[in-house]
Structures are given as C-alpha cells and as structure tokens.
PDB file of N, CA and C in Angstrom:
ATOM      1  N   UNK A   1      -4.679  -3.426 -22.814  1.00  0.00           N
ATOM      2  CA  UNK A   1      -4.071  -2.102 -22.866  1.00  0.00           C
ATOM      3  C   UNK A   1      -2.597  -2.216 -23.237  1.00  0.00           C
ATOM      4  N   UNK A   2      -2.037  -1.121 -24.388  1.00  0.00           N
ATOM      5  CA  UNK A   2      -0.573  -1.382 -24.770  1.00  0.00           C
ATOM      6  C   UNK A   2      -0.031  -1.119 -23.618  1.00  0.00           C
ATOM      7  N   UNK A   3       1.279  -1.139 -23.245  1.00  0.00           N
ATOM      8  CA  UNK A   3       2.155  -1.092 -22.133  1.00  0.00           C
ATOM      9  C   UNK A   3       3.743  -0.953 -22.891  1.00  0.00           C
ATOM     10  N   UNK A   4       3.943   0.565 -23.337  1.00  0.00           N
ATOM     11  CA  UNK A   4       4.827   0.698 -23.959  1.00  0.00           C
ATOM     12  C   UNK A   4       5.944   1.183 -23.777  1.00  0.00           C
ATOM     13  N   UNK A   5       5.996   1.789 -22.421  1.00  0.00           N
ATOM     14  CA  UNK A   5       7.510   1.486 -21.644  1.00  0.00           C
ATOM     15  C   UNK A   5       7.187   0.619 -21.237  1.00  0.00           C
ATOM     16  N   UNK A   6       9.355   0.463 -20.599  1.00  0.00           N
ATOM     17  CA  UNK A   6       9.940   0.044 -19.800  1.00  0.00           C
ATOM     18  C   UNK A   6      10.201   0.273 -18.400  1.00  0.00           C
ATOM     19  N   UNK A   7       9.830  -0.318 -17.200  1.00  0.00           N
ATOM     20  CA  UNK A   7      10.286   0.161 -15.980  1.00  0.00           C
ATOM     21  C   UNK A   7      11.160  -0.770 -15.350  1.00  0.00           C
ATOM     22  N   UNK A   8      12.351  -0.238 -14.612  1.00  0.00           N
ATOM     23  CA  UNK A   8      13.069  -1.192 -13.924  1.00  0.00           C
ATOM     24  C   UNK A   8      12.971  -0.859 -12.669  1.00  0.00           C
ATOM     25  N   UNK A   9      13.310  -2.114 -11.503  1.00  0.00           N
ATOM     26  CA  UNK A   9      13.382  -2.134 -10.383  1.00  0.00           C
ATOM     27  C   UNK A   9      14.649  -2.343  -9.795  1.00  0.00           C
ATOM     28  N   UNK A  10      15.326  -1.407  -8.393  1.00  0.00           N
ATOM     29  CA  UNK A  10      16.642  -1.639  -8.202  1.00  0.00           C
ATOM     30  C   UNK A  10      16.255  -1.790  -6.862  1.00  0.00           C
ATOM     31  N   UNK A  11      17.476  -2.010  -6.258  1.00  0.00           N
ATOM     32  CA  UNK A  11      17.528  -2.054  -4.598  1.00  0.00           C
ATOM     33  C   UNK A  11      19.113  -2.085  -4.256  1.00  0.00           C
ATOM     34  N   UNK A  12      19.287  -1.374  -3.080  1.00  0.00           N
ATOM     35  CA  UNK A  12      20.578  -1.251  -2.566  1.00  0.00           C
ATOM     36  C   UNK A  12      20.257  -1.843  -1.187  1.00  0.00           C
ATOM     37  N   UNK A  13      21.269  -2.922  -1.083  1.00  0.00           N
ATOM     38  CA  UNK A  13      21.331  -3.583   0.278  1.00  0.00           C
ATOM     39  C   UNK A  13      22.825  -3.762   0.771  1.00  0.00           C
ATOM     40  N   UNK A  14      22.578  -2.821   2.561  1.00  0.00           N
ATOM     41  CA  UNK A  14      23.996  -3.068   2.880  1.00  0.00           C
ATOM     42  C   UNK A  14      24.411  -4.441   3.148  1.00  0.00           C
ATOM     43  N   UNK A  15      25.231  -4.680   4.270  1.00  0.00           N
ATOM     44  CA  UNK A  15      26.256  -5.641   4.830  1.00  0.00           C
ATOM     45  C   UNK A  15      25.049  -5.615   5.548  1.00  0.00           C
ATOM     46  N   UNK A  16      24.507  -4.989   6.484  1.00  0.00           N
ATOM     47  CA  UNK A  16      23.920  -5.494   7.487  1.00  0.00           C
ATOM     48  C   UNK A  16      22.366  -6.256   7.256  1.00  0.00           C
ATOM     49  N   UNK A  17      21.779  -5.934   6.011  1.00  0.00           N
ATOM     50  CA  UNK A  17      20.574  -6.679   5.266  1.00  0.00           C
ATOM     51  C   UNK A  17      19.572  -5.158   5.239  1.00  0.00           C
ATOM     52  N   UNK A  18      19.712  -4.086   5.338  1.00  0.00           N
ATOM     53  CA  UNK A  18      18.799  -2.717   5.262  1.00  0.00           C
ATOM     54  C   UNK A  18      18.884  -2.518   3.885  1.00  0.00           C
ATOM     55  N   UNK A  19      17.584  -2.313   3.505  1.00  0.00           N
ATOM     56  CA  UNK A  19      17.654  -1.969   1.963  1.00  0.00           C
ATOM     57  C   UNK A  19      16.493  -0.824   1.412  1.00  0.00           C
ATOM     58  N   UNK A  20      17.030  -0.090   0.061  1.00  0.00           N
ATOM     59  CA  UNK A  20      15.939   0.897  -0.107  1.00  0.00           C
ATOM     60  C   UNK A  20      15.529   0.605  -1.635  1.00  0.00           C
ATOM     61  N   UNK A  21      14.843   0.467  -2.032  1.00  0.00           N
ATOM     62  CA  UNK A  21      14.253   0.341  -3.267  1.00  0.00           C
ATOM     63  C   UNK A  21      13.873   1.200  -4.241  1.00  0.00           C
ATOM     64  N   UNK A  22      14.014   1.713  -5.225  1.00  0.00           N
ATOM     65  CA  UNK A  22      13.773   2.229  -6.472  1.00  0.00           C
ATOM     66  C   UNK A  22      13.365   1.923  -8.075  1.00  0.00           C
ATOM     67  N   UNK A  23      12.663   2.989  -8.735  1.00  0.00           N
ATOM     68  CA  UNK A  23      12.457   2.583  -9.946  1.00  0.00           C
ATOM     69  C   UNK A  23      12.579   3.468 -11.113  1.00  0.00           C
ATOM     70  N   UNK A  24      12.528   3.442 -12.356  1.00  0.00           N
ATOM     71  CA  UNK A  24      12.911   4.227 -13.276  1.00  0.00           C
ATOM     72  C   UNK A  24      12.164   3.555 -14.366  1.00  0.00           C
ATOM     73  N   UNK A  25      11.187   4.657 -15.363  1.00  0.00           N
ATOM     74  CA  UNK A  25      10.680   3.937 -16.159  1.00  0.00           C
ATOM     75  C   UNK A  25      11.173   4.651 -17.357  1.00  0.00           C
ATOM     76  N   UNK A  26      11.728   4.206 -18.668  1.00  0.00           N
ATOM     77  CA  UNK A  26      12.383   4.520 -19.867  1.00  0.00           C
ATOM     78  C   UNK A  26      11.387   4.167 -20.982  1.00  0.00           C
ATOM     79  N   UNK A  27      11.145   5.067 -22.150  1.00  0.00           N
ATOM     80  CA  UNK A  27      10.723   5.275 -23.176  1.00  0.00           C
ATOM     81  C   UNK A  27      10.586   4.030 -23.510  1.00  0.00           C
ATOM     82  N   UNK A  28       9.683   2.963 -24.560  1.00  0.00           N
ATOM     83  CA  UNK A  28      10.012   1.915 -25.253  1.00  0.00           C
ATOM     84  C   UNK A  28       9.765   0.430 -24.615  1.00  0.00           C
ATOM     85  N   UNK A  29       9.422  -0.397 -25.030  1.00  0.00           N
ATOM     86  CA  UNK A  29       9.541  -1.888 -24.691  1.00  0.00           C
ATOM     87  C   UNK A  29      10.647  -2.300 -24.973  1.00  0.00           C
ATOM     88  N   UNK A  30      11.125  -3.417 -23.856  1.00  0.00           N
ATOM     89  CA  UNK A  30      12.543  -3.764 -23.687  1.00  0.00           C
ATOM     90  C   UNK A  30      12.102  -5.200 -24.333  1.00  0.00           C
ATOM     91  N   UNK A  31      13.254  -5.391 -25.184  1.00  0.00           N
ATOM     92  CA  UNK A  31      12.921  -6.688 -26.428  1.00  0.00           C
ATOM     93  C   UNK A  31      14.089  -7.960 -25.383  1.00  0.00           C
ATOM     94  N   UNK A  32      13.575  -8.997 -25.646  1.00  0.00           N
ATOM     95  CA  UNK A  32      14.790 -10.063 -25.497  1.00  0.00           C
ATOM     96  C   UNK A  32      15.576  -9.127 -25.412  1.00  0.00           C
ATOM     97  N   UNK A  33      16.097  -8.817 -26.811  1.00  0.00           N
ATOM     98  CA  UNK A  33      18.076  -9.035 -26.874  1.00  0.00           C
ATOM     99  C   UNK A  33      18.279  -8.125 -25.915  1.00  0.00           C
ATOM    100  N   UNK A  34      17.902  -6.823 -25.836  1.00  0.00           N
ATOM    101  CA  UNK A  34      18.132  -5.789 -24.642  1.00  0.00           C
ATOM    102  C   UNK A  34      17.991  -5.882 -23.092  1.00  0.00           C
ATOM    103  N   UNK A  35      16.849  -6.768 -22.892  1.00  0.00           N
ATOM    104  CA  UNK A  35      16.985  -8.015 -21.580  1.00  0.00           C
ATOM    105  C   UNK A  35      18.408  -8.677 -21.337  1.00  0.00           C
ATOM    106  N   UNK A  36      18.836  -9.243 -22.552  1.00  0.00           N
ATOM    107  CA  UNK A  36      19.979 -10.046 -22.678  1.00  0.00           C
ATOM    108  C   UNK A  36      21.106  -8.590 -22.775  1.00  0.00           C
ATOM    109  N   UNK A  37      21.355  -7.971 -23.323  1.00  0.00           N
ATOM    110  CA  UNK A  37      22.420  -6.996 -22.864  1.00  0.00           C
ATOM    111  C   UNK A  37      22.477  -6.164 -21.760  1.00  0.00           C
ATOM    112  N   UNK A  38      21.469  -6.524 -20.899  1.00  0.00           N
ATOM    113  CA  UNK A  38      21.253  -6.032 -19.586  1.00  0.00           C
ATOM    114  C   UNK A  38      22.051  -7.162 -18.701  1.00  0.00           C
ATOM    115  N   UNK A  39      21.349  -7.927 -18.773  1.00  0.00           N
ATOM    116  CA  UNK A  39      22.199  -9.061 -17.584  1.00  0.00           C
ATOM    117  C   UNK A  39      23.915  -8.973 -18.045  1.00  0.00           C
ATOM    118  N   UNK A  40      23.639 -10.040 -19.517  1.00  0.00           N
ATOM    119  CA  UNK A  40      25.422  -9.793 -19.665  1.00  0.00           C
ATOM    120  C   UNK A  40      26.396  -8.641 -19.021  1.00  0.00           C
ATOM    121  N   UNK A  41      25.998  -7.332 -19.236  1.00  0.00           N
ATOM    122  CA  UNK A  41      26.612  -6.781 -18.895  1.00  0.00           C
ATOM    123  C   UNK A  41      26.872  -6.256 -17.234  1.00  0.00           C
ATOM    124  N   UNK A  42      25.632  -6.756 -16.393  1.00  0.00           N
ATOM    125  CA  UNK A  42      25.799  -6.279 -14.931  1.00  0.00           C
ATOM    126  C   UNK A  42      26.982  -7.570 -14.202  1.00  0.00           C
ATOM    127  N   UNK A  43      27.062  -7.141 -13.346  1.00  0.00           N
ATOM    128  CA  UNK A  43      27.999  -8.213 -12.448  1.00  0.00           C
ATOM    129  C   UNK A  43      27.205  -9.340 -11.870  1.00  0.00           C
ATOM    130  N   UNK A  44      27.747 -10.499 -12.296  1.00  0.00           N
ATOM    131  CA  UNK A  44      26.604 -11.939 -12.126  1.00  0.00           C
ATOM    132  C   UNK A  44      25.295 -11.850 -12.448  1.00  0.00           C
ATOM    133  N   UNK A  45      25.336 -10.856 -13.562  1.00  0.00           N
ATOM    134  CA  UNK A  45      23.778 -10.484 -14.235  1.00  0.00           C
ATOM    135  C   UNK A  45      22.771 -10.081 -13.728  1.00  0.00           C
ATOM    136  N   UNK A  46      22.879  -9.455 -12.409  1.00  0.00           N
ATOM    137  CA  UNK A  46      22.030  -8.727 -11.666  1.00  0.00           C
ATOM    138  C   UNK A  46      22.365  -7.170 -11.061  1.00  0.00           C
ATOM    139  N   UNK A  47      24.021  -7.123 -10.827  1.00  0.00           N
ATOM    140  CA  UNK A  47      24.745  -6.230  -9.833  1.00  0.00           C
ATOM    141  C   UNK A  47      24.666  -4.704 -11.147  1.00  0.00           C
ATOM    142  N   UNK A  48      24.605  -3.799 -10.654  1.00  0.00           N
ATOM    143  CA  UNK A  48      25.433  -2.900 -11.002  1.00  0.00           C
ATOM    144  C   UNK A  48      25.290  -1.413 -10.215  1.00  0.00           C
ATOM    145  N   UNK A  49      26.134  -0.771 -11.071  1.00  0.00           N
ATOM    146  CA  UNK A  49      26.360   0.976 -10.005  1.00  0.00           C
ATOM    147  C   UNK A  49      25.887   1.859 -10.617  1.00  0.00           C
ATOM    148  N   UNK A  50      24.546   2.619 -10.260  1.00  0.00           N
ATOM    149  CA  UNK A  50      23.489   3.064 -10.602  1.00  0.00           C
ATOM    150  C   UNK A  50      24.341   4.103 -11.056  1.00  0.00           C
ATOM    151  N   UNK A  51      25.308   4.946 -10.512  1.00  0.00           N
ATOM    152  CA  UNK A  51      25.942   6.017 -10.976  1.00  0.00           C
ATOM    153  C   UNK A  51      26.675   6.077 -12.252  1.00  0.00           C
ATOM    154  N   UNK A  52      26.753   5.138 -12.684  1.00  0.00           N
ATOM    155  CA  UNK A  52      28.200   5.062 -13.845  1.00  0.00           C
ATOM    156  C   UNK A  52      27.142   4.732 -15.154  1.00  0.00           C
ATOM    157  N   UNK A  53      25.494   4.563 -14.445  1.00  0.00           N
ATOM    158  CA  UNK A  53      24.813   4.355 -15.966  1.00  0.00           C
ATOM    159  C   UNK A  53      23.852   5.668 -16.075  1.00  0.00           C
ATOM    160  N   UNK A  54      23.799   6.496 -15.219  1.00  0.00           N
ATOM    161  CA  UNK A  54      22.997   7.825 -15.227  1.00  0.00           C
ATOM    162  C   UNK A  54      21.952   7.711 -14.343  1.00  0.00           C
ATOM    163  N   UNK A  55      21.831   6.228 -13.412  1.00  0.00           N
ATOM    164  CA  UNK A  55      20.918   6.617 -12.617  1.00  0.00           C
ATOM    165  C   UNK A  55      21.539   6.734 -10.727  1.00  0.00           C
ATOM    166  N   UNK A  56      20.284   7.093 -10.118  1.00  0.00           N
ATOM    167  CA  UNK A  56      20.594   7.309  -8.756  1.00  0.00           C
ATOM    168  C   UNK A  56      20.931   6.324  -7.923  1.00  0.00           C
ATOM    169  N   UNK A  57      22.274   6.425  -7.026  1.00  0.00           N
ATOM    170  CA  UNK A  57      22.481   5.474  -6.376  1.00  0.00           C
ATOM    171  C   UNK A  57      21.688   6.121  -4.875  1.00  0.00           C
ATOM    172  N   UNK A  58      21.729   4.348  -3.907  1.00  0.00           N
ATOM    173  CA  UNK A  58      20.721   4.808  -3.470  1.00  0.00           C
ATOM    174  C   UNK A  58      20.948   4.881  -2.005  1.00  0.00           C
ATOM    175  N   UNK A  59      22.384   5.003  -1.203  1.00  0.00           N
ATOM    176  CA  UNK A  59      22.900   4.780  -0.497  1.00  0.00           C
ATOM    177  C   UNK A  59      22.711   5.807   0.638  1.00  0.00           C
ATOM    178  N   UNK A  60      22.787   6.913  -0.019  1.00  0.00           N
ATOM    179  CA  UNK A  60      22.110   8.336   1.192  1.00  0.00           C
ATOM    180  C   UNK A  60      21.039   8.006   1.877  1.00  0.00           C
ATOM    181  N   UNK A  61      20.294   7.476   0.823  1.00  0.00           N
ATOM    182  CA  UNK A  61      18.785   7.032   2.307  1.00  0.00           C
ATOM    183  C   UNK A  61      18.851   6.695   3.063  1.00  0.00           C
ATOM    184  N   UNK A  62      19.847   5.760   3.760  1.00  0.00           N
ATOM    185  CA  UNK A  62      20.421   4.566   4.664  1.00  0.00           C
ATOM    186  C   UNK A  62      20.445   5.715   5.947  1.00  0.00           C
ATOM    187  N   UNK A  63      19.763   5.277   6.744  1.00  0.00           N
ATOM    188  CA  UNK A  63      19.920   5.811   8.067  1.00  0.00           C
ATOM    189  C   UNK A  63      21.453   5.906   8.319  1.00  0.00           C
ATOM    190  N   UNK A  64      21.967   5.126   8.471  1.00  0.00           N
ATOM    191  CA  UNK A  64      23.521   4.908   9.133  1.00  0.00           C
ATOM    192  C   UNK A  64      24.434   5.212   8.052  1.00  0.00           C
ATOM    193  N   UNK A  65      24.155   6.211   6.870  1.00  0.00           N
ATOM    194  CA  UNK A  65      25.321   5.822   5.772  1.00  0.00           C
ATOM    195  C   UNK A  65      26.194   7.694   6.163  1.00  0.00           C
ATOM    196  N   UNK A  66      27.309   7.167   5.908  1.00  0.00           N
ATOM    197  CA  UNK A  66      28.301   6.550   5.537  1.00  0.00           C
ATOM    198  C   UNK A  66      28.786   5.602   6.772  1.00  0.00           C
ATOM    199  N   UNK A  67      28.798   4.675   6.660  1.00  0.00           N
ATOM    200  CA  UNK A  67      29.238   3.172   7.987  1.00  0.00           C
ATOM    201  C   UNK A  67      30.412   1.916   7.155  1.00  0.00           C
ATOM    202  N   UNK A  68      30.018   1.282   7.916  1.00  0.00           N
ATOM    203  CA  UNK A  68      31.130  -0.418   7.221  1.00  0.00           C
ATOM    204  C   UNK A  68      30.107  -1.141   6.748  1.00  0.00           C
ATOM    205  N   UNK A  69      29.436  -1.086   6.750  1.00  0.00           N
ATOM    206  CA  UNK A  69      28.330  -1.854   5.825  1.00  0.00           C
ATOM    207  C   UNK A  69      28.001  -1.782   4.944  1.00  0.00           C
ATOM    208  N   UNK A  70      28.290  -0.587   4.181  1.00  0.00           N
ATOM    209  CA  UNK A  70      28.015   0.372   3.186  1.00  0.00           C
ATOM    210  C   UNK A  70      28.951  -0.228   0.985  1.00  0.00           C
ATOM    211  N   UNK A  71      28.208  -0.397   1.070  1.00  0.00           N
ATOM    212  CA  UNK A  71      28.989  -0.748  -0.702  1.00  0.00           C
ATOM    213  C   UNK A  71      28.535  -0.401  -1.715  1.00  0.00           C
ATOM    214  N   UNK A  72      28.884  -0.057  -2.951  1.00  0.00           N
ATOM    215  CA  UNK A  72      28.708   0.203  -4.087  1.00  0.00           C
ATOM    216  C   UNK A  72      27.532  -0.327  -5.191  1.00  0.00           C
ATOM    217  N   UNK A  73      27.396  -1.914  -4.734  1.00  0.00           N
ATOM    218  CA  UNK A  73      26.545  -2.357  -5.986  1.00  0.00           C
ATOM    219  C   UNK A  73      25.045  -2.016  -5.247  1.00  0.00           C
ATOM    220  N   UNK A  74      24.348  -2.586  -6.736  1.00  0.00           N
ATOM    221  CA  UNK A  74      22.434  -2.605  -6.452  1.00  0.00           C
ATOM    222  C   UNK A  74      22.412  -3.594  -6.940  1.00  0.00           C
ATOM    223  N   UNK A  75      21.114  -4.200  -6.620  1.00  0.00           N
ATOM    224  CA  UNK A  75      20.506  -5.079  -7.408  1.00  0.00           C
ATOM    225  C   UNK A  75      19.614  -4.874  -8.394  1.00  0.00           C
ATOM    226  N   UNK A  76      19.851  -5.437  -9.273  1.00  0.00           N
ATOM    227  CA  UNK A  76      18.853  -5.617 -10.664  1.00  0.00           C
ATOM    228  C   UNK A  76      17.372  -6.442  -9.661  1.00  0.00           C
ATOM    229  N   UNK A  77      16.280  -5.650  -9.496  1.00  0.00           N
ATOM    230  CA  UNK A  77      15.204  -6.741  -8.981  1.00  0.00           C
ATOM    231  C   UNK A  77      13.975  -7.011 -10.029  1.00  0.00           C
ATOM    232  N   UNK A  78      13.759  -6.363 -10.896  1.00  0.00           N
ATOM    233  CA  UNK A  78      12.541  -6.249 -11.822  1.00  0.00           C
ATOM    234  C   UNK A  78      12.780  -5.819 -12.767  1.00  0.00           C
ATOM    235  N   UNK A  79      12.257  -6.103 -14.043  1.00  0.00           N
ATOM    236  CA  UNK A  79      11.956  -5.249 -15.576  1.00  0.00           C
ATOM    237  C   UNK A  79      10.822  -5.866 -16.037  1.00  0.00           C
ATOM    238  N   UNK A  80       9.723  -4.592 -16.743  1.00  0.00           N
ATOM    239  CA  UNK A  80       8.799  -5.345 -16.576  1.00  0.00           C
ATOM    240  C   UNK A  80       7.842  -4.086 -17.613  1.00  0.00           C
ATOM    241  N   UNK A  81       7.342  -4.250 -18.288  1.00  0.00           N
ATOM    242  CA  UNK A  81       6.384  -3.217 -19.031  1.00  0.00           C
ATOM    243  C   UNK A  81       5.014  -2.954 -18.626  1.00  0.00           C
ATOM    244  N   UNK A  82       5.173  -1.180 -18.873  1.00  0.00           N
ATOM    245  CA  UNK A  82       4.647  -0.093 -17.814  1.00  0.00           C
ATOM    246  C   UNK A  82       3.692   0.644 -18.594  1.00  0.00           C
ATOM    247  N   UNK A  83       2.701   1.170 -18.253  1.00  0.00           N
ATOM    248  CA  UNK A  83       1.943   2.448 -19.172  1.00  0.00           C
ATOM    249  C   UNK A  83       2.194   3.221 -18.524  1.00  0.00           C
ATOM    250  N   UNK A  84       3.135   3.315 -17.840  1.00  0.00           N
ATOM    251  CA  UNK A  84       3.370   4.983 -16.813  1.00  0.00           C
ATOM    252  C   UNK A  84       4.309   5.790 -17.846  1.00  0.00           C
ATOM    253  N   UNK A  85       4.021   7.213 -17.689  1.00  0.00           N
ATOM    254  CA  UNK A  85       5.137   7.954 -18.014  1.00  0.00           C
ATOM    255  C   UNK A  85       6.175   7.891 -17.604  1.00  0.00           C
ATOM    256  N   UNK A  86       7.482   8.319 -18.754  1.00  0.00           N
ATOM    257  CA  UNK A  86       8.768   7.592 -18.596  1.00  0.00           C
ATOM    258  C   UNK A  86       9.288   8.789 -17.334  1.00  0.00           C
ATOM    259  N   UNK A  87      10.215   8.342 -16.420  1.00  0.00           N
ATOM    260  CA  UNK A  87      10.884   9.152 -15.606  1.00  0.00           C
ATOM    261  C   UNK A  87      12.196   9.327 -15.955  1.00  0.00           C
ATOM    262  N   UNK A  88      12.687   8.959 -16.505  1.00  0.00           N
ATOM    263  CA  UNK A  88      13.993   8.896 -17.085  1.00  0.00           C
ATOM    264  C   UNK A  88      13.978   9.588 -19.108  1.00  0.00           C
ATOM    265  N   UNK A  89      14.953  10.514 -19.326  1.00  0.00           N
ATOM    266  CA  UNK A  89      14.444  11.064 -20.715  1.00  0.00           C
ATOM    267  C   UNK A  89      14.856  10.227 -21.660  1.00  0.00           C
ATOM    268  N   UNK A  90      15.878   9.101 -21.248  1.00  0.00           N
ATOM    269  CA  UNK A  90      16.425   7.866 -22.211  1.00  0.00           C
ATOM    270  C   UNK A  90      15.268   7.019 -23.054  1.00  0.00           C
ATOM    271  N   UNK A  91      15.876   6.604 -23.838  1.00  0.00           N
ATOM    272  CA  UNK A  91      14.630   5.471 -23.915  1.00  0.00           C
ATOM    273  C   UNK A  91      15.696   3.892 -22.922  1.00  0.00           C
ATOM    274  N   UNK A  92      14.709   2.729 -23.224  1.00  0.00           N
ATOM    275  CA  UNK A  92      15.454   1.712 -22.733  1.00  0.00           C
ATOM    276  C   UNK A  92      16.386   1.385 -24.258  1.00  0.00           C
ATOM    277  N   UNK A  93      16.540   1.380 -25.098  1.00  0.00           N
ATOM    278  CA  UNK A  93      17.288   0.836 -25.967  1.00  0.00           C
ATOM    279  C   UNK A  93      19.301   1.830 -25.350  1.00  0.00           C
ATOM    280  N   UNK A  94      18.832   3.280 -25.146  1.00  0.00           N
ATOM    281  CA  UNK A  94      19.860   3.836 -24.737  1.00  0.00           C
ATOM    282  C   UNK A  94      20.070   3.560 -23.112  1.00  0.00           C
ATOM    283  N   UNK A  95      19.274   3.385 -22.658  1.00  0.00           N
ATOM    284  CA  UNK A  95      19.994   2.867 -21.405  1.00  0.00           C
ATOM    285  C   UNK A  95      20.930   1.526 -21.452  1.00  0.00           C
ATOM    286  N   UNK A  96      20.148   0.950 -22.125  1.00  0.00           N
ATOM    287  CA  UNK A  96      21.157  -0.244 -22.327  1.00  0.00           C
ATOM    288  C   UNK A  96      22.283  -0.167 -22.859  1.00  0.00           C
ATOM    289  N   UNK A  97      22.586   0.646 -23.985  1.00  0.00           N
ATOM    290  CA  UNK A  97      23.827   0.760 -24.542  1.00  0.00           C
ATOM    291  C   UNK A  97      24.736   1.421 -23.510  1.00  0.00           C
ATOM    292  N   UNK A  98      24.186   1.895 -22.470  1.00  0.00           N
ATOM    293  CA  UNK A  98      24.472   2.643 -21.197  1.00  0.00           C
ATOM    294  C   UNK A  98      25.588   1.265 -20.458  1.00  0.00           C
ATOM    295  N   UNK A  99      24.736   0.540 -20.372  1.00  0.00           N
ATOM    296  CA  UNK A  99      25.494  -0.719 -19.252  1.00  0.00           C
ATOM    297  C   UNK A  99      25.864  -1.815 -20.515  1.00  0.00           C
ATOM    298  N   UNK A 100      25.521  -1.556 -21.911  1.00  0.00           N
ATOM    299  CA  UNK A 100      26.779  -2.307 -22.515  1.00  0.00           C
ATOM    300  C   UNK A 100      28.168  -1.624 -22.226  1.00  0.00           C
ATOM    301  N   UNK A 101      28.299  -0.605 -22.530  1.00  0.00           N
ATOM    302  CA  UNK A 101      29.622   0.619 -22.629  1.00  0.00           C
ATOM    303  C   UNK A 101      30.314   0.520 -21.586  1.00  0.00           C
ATOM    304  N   UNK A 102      29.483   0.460 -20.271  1.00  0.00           N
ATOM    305  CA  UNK A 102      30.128   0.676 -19.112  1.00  0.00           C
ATOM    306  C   UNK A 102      31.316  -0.300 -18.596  1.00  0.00           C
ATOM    307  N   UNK A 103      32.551  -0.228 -17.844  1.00  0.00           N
ATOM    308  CA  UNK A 103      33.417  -0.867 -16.960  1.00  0.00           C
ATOM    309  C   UNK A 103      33.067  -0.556 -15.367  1.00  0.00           C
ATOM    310  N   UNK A 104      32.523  -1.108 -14.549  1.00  0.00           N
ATOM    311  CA  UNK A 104      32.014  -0.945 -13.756  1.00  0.00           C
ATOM    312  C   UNK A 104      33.540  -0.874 -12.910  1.00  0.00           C
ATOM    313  N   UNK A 105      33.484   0.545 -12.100  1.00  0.00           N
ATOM    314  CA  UNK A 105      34.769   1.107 -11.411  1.00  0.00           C
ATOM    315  C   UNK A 105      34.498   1.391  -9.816  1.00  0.00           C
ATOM    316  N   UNK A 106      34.056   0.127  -9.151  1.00  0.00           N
ATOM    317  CA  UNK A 106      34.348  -0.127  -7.395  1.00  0.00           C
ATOM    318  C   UNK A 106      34.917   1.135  -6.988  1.00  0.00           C
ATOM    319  N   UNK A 107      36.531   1.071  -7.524  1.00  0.00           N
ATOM    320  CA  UNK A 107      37.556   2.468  -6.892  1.00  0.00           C
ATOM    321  C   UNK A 107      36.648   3.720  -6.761  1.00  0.00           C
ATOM    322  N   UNK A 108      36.437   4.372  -8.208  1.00  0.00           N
ATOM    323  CA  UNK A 108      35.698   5.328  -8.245  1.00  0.00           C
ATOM    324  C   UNK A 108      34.692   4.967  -7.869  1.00  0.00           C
ATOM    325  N   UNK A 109      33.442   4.932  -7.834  1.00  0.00           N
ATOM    326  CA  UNK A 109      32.154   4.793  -7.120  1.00  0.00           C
ATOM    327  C   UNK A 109      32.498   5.042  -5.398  1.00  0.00           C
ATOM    328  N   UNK A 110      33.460   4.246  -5.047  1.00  0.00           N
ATOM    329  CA  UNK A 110      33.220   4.192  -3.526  1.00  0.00           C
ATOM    330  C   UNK A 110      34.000   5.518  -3.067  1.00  0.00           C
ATOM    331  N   UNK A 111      35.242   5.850  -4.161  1.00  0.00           N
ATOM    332  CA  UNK A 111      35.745   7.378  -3.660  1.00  0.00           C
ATOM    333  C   UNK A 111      34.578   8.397  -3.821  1.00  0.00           C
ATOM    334  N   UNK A 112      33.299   7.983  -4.878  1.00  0.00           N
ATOM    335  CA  UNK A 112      32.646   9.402  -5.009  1.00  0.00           C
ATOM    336  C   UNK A 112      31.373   9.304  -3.703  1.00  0.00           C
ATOM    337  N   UNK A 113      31.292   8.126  -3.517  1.00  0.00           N
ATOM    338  CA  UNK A 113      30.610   7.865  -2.045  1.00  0.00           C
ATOM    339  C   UNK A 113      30.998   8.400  -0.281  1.00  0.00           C
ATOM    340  N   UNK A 114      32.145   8.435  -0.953  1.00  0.00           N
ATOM    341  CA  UNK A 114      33.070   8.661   0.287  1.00  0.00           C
ATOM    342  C   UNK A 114      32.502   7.430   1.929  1.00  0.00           C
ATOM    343  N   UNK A 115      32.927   6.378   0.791  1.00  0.00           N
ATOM    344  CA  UNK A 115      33.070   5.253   1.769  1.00  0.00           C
ATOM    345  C   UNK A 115      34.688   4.216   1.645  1.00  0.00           C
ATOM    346  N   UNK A 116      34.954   3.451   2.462  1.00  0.00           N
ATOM    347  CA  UNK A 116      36.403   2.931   2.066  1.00  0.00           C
ATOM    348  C   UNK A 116      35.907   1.400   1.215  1.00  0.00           C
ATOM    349  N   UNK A 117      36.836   0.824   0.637  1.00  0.00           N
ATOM    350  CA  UNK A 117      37.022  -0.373  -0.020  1.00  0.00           C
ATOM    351  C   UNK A 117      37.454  -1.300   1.164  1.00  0.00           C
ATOM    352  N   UNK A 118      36.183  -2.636   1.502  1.00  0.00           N
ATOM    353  CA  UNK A 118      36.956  -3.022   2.371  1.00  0.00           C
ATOM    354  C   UNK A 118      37.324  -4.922   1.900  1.00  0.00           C
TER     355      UNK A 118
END
C-alpha cells in the first residue's frame, strides 16, 4: 500500500521527566534531503519550538504547568510515512522550509508561555 504522507512525532518533557506526546501528519513523502533539513536545522538535531514552526506546543497539558520545570523545547521523536489524512494543511516540503527559516527564540517562546528563563 502507497503511504504518501508524512507524519511526525513530538514530545514535550519537563525538568521533572512528565511528558505529553503528539503528532501531525503533512501532505507528501519526506525525501532524505528534507529529513536532512529537518535535523540540521532543530537544536542538536532533535530540539525544537513547536510554536515558531506553526505547530502546537504542548505544555498546557502538564498538570502542574505553569511551574519550574517547565521549558520551551520538544523533542523530535519520529518521522515516518503515513496513509492517514494530512492534519496539518502544509505539505512536509513547506514545513520544512518552516524550520529551515526559523531562529529559534527561547526569550520569546517562554514570554509567550508565560514561564521564566531559568
């Protein structure tokens, strides 16, 4: 069976090890190079801030949020091709150009969180 999206897997884990998991599936098969402009561009090729690329961060779920445990990044956990309908109206080629473009901004993110920098 073709499998012609893309779905990715994220996860937000605080300080204290509580984590919530998510997914998003985008138009298209994700080729090498777009694999490869995915990592390059996240922080240690896994990290990034779901908000600054159009998707949901995932930090409200957190029983205890807003707390000191609380931070900005996700993890990159999965990419992987899907026959599900896309949930996202991007394809993956534009998401990616999404987190090529991006400067990933700690300051902002955690002011729009309304958590402190610690």
């Amino acid at each position: 069976m073709d499998k012609p999206n893309t779905r990715i897997d994220y996860m937000y884990r605080d300080a204290a090890n509580y984590k919530k998991r998510s997914s998003v599936v985008f138009k298209g098969k994700i080729s090498r190079e777009l694999l490869t402009i995915l990592r390059e561009n996240m922080s240690e090729e896994e990290y990034f801030i779901p908000s600054q690329v159009g998707l949901e961060d995932l930090q409200h779920y957190m029983e205890s949020f807003p707390d000191e445990d609380d931070g900005v990044w996700h993890e990159l956990e999965d990419i992987s091709l899907t026959d599900k309908e896309s949930t996202d109206p991007r394809t993956i080629e534009e998401f990616a150009a999404a987190v090529k473009g991006v400067v990933w901004d700690v300051e902002l993110a955690s002011k729009n969180l309304g958590i402190s920098l610690s």
